[in-house]
N, C-alpha and C. Protein backbone atom coordinates (compact mmCIF):
# COMPACT_ATOMS: atom_id res chain seq x y z
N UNK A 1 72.79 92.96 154.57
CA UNK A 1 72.35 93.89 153.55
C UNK A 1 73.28 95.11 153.49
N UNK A 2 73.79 95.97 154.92
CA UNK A 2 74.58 96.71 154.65
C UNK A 2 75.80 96.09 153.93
N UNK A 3 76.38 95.28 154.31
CA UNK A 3 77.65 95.14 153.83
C UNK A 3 77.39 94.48 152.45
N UNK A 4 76.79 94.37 152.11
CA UNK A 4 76.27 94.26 150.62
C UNK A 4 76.61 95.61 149.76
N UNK A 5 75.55 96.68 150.19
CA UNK A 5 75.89 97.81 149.68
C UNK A 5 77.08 98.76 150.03
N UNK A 6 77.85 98.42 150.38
CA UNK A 6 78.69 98.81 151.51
C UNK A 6 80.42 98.05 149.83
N UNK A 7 79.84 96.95 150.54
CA UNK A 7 81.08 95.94 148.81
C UNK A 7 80.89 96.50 147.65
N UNK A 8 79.60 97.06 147.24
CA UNK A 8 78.82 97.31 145.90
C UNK A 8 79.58 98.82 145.88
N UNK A 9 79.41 99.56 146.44
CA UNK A 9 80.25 100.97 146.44
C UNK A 9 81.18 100.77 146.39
N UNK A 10 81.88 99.83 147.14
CA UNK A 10 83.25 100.02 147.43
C UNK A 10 84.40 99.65 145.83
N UNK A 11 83.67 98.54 144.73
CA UNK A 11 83.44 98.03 143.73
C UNK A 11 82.87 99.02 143.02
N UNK A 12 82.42 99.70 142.95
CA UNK A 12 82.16 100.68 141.73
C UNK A 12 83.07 101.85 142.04
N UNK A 13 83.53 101.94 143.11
CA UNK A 13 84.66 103.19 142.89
C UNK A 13 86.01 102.33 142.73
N UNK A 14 85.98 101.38 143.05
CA UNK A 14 87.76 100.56 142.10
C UNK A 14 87.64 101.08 140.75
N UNK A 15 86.67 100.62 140.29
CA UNK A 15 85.98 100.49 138.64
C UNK A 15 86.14 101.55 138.16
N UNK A 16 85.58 102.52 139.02
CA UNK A 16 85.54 104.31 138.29
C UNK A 16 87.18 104.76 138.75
N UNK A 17 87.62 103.96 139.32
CA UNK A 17 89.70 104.52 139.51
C UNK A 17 90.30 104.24 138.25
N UNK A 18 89.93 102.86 137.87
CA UNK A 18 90.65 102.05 136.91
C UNK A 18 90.10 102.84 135.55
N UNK A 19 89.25 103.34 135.23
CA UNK A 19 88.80 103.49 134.03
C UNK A 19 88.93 105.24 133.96
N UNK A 20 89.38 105.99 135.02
CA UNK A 20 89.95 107.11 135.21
C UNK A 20 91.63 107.46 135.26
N UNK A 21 91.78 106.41 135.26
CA UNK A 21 93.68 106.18 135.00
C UNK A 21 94.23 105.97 133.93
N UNK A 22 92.86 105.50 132.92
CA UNK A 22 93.34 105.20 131.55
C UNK A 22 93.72 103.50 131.23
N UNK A 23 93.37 102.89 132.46
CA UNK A 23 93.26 101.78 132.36
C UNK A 23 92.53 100.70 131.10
N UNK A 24 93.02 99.78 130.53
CA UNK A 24 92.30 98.97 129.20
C UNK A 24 93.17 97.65 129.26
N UNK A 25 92.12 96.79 129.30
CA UNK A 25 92.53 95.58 128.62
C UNK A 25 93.47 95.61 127.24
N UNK A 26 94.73 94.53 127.23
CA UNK A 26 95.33 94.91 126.23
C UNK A 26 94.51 94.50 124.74
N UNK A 27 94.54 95.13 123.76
CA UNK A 27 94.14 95.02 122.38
C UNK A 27 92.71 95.27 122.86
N UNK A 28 92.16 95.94 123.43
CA UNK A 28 91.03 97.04 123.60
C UNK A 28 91.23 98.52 123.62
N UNK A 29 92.31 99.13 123.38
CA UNK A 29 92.63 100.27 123.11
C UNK A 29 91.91 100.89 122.04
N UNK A 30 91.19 102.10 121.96
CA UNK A 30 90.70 102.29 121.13
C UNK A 30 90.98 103.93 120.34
N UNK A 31 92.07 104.01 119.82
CA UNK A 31 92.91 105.44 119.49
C UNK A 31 93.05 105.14 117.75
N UNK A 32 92.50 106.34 117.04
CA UNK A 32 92.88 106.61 116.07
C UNK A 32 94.35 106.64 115.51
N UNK A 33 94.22 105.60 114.94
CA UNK A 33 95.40 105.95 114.27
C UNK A 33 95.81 106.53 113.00
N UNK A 34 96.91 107.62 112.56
CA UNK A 34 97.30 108.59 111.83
C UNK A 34 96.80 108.83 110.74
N UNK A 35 96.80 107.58 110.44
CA UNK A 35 96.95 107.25 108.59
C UNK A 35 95.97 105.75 108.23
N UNK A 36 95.57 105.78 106.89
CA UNK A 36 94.51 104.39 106.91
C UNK A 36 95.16 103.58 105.40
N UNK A 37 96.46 104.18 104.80
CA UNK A 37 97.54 102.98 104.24
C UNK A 37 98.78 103.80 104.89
N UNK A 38 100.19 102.82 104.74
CA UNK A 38 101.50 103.12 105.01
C UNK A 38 102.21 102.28 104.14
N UNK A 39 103.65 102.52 103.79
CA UNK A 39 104.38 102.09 103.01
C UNK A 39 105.37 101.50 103.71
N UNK A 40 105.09 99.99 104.02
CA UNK A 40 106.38 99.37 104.86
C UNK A 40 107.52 99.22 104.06
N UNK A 41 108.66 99.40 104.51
CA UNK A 41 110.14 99.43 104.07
C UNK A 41 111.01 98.17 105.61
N UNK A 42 111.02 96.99 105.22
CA UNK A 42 111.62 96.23 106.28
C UNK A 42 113.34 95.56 105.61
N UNK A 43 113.79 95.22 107.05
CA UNK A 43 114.76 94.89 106.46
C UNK A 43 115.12 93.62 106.10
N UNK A 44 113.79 92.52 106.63
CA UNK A 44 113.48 91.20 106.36
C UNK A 44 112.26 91.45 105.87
N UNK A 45 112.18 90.58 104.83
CA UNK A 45 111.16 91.46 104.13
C UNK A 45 110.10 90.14 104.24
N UNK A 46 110.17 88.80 104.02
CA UNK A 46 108.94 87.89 105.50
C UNK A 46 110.00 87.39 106.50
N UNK A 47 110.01 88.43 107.68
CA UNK A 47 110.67 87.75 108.73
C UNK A 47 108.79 87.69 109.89
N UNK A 48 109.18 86.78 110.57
CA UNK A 48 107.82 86.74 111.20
C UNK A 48 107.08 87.60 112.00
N UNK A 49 108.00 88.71 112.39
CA UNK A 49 107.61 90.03 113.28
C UNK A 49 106.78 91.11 111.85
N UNK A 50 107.42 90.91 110.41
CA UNK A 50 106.64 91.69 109.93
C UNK A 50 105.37 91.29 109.49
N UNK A 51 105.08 89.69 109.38
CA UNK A 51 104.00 88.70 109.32
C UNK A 51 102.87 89.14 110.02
N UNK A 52 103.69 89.08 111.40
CA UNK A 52 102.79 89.96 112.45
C UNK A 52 102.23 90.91 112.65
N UNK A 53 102.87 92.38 112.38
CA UNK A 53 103.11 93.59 112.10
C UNK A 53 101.66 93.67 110.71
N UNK A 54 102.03 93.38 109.65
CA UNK A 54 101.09 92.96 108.70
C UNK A 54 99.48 92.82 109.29
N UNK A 55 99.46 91.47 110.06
CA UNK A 55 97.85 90.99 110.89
C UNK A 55 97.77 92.26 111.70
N UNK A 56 98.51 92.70 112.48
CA UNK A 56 97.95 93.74 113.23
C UNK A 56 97.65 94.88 112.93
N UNK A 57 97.98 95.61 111.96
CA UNK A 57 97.48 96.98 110.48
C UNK A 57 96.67 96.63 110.28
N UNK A 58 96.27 95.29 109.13
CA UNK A 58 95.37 94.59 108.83
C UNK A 58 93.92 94.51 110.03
N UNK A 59 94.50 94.38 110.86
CA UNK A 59 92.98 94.00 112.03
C UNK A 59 92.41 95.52 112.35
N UNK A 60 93.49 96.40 112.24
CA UNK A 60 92.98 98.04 112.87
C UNK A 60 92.91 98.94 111.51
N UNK A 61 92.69 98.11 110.30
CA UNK A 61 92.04 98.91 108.95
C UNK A 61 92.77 99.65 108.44
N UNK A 62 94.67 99.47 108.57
CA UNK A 62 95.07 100.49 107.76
C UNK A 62 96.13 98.94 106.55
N UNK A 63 95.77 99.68 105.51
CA UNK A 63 96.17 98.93 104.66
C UNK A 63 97.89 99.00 104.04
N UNK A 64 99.05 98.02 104.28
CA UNK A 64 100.32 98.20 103.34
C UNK A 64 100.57 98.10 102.40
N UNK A 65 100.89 99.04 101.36
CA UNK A 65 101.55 99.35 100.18
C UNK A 65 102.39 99.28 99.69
N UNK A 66 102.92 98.78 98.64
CA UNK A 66 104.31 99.00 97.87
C UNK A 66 104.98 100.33 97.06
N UNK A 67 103.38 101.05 96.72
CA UNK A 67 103.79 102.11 95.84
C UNK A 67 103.70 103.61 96.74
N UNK A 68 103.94 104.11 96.72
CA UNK A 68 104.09 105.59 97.26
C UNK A 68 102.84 106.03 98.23
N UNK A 69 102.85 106.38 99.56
CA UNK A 69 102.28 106.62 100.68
C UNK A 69 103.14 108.01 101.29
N UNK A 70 101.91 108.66 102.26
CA UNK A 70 102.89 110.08 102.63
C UNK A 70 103.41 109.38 103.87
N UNK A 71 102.71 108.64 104.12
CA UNK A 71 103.91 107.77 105.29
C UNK A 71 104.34 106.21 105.03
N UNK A 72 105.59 106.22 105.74
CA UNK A 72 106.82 105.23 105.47
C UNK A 72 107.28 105.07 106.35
N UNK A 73 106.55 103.36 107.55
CA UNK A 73 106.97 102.74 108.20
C UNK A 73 108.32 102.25 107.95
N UNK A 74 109.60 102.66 108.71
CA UNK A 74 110.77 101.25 108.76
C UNK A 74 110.85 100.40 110.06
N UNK A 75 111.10 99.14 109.12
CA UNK A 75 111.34 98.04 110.23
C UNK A 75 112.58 97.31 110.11
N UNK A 76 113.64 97.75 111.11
CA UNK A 76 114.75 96.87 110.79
C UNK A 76 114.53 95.25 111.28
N UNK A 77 115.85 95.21 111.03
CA UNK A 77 115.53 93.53 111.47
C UNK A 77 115.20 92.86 112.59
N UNK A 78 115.15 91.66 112.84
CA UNK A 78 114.44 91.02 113.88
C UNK A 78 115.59 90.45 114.95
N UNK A 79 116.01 90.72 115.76
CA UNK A 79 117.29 90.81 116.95
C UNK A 79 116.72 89.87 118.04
N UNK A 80 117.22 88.65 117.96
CA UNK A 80 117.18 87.65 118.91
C UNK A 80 118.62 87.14 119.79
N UNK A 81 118.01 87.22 120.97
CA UNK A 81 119.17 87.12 122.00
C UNK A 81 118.37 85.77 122.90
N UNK A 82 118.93 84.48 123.18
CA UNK A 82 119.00 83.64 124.05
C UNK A 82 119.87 83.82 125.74
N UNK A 83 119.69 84.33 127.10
CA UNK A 83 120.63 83.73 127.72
C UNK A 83 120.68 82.83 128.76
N UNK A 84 121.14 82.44 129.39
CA UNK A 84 120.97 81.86 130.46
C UNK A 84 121.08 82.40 132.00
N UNK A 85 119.56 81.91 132.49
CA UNK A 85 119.52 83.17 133.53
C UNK A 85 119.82 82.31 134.88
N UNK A 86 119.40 80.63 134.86
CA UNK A 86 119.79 79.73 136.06
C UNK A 86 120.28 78.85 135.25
N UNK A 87 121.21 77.72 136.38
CA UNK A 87 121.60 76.81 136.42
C UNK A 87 120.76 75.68 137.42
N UNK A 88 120.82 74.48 136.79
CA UNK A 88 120.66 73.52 137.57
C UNK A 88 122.03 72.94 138.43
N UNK A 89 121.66 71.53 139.53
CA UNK A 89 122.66 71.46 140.42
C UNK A 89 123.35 70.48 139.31
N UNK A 90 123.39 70.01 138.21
CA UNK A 90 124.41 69.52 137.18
C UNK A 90 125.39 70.54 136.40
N UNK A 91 124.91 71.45 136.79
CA UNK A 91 125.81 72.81 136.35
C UNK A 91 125.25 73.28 134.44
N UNK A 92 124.03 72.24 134.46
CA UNK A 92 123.29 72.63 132.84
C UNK A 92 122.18 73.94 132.88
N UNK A 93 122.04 74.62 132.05
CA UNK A 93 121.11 75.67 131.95
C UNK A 93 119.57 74.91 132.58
N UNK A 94 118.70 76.02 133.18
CA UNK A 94 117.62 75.46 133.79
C UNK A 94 116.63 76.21 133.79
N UNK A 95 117.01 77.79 133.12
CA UNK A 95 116.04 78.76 132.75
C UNK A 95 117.15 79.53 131.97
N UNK A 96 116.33 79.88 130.98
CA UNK A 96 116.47 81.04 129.74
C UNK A 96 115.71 82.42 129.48
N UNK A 97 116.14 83.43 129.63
CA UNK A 97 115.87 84.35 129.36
C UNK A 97 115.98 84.86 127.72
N UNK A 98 114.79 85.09 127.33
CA UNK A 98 114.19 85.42 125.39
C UNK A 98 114.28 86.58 125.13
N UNK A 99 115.03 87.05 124.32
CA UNK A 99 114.87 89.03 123.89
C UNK A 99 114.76 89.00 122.58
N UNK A 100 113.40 89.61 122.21
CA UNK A 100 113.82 90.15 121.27
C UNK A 100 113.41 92.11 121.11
N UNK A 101 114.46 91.72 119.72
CA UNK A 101 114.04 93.35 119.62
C UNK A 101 113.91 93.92 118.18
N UNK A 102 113.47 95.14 118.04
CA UNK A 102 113.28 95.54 116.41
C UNK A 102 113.16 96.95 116.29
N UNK A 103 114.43 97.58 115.59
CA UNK A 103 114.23 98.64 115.51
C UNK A 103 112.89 99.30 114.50
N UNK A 104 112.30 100.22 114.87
CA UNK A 104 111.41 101.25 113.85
C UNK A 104 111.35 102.30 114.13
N UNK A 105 110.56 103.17 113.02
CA UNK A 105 110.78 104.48 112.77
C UNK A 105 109.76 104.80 111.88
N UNK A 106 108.69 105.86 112.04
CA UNK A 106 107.79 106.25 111.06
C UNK A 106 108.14 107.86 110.64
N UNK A 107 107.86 107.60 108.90
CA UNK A 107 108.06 108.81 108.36
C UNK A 107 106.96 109.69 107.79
N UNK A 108 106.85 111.03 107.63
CA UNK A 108 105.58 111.60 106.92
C UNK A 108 106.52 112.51 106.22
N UNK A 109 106.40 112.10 104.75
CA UNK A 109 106.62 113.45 103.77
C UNK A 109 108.28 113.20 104.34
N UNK A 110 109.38 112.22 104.10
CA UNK A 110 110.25 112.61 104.47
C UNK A 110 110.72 112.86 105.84
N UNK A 111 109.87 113.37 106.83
CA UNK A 111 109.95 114.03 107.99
C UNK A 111 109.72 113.17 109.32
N UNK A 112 110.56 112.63 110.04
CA UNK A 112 110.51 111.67 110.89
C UNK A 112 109.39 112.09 111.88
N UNK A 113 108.37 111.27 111.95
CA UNK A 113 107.06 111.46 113.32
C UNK A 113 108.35 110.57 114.61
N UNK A 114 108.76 109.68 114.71
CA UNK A 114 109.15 108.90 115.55
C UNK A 114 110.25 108.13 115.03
N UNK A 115 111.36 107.95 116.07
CA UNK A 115 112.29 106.93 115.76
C UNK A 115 113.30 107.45 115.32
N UNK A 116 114.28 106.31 115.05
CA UNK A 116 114.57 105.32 115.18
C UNK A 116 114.34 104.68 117.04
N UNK A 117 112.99 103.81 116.83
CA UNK A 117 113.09 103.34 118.45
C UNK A 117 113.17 102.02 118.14
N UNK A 118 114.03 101.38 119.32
CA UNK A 118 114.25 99.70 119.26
C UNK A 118 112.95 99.25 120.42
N UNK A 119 112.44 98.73 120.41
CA UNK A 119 110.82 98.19 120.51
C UNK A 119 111.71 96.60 121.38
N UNK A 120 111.22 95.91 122.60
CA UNK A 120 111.75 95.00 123.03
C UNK A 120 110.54 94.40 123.68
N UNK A 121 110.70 93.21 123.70
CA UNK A 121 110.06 91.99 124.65
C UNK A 121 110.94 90.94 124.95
N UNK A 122 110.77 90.41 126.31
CA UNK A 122 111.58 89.28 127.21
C UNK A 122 110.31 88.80 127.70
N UNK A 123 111.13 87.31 128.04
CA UNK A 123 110.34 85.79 128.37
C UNK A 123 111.41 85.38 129.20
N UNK A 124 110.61 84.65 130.42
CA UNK A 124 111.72 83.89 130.67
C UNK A 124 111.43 82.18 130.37
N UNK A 125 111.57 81.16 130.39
CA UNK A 125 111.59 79.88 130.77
C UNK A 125 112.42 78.68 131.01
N UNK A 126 111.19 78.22 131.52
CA UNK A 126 112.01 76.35 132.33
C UNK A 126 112.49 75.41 131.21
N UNK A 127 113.79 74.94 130.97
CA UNK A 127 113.74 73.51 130.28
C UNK A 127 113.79 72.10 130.90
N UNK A 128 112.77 72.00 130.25
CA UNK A 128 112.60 70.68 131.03
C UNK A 128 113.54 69.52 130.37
N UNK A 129 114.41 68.88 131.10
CA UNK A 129 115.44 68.24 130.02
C UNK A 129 114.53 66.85 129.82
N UNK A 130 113.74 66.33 130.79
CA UNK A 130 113.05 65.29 130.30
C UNK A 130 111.79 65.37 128.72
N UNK A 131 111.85 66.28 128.82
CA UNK A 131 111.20 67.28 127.78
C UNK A 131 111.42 67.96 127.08
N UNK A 132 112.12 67.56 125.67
CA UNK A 132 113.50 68.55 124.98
C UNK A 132 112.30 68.87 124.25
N UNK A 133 111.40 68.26 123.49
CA UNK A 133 110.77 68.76 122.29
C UNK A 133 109.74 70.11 122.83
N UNK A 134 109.10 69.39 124.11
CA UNK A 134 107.95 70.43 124.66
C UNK A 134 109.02 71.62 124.87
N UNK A 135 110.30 71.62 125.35
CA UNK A 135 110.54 73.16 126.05
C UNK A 135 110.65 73.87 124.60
N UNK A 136 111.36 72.91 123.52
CA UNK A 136 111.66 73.64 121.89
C UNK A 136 110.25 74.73 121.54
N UNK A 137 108.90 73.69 121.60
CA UNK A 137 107.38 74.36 121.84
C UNK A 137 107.27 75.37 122.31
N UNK A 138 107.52 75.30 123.37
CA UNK A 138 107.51 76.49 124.38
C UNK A 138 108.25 77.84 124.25
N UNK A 139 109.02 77.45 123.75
CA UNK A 139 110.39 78.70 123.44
C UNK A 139 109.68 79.24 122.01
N UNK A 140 109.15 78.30 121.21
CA UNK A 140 109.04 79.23 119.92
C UNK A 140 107.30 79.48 120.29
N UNK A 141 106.67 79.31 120.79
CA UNK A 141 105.32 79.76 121.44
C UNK A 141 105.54 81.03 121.80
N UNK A 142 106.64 81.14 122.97
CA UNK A 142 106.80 82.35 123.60
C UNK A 142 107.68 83.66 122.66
N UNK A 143 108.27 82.88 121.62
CA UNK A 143 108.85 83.99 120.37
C UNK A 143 107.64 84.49 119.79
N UNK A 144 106.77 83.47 119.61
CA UNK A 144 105.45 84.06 118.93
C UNK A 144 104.36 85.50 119.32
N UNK A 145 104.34 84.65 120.84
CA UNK A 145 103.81 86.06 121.92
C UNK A 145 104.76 87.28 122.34
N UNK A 146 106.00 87.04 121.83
CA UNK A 146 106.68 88.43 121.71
C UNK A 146 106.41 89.33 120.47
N UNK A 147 106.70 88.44 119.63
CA UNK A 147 106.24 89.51 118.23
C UNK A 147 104.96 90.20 118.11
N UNK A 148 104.03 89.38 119.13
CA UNK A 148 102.77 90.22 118.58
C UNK A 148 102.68 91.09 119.55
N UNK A 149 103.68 91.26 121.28
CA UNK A 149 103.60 92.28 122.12
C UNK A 149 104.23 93.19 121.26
N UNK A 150 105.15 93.32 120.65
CA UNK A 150 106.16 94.27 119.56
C UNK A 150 105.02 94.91 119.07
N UNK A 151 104.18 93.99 118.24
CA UNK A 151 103.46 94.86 117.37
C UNK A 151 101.99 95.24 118.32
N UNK A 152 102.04 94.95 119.28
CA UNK A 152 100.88 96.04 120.66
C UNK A 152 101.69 97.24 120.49
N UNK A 153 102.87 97.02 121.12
CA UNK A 153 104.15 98.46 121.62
C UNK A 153 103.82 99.10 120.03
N UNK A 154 104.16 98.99 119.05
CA UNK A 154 104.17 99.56 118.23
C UNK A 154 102.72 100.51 117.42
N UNK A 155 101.79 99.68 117.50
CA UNK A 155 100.59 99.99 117.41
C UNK A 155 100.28 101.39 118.44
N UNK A 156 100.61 101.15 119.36
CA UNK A 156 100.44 102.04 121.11
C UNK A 156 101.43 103.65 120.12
N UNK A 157 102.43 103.48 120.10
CA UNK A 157 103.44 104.38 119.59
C UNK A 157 102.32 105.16 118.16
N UNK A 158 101.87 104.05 117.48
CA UNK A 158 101.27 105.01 116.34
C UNK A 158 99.99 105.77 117.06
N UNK A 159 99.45 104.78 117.90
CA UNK A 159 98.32 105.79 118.52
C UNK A 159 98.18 107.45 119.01
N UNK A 160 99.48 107.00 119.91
CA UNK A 160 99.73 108.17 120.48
C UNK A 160 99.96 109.42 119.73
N UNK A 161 100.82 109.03 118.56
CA UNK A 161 100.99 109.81 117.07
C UNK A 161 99.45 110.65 116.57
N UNK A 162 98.46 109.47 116.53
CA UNK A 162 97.58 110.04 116.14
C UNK A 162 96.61 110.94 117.26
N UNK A 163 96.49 110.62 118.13
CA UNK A 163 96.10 111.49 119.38
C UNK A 163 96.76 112.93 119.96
N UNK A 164 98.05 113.85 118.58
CA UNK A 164 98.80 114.38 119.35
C UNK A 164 98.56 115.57 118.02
């Protein structure tokens, strides 16, 4: 019984550390953000990061515009880098390292809030050579879960905007 209550304390003060540090599950953040439309200006105009970018405004209620807004998201383009980070003992690639990156920059009235910042996510993975199609899967799976960490990082950046 003591060490019951003894775990039970010891467990509610982790709990009260973590949630005193500012600790959150990701996409449980809960920060106002600035503005409730913006005027995206990209430099791919459907590249799949702004696809993304798009669902994630969309999910946190601020709506994109074409016609005139006091703020004016830019999104340059979408910067993909492949390299090779191991070798196998055939001397063929055996892990790959994924980057991507995307510059942005938010404007109000002309007047830069933030940016030009280049925004990045990396992956690493295995190819399996017995497995050309699954690692192809895998690689554009893991492009997928970068774009939408981009648009966490980015989301996080407007938050902070609006919290300041």
């Amino acid at each position: 019984m003591r060490h019951t209550i003894t775990r039970l304390t010891l467990l509610l003060g982790l709990l009260c550390m973590l949630t005193a540090c500012g600790f959150a599950l990701r996409g449980t953040e809960h920060g106002a953000l600035p503005f409730t439309s913006v005027q995206l200006q990209a430099a791919q105009a459907n590249s799949a990061f702004l696809q993304q970018l798009r669902t994630a405004l969309s999910a946190n209620q601020i709506s994109t515009i074409n016609g005139q807004s006091p703020y004016t998201l830019r999104v340059g383009a979408e910067q993909s880098d492949t390299r090779t980070a191991s070798v196998n003992g055939r001397a063929r690639a055996a892990q790959y390292d994924l980057r991507l990156a995307v510059e942005v920059s938010l404007e109000h009235d002309g007047v830069a809030l933030f940016g030009p910042q280049v925004l990045s996510a990396q992956r690493s993975y295995f190819e399996d050579i017995a497995n050309i199609a699954g690692s192809t899967e895998e690689m554009d799976l893991l492009r997928v879960e970068m774009r939408q960490d981009l648009a966490q990082q980015l989301l996080s950046r407007l938050r902070a905007i609006g919290n300041n």
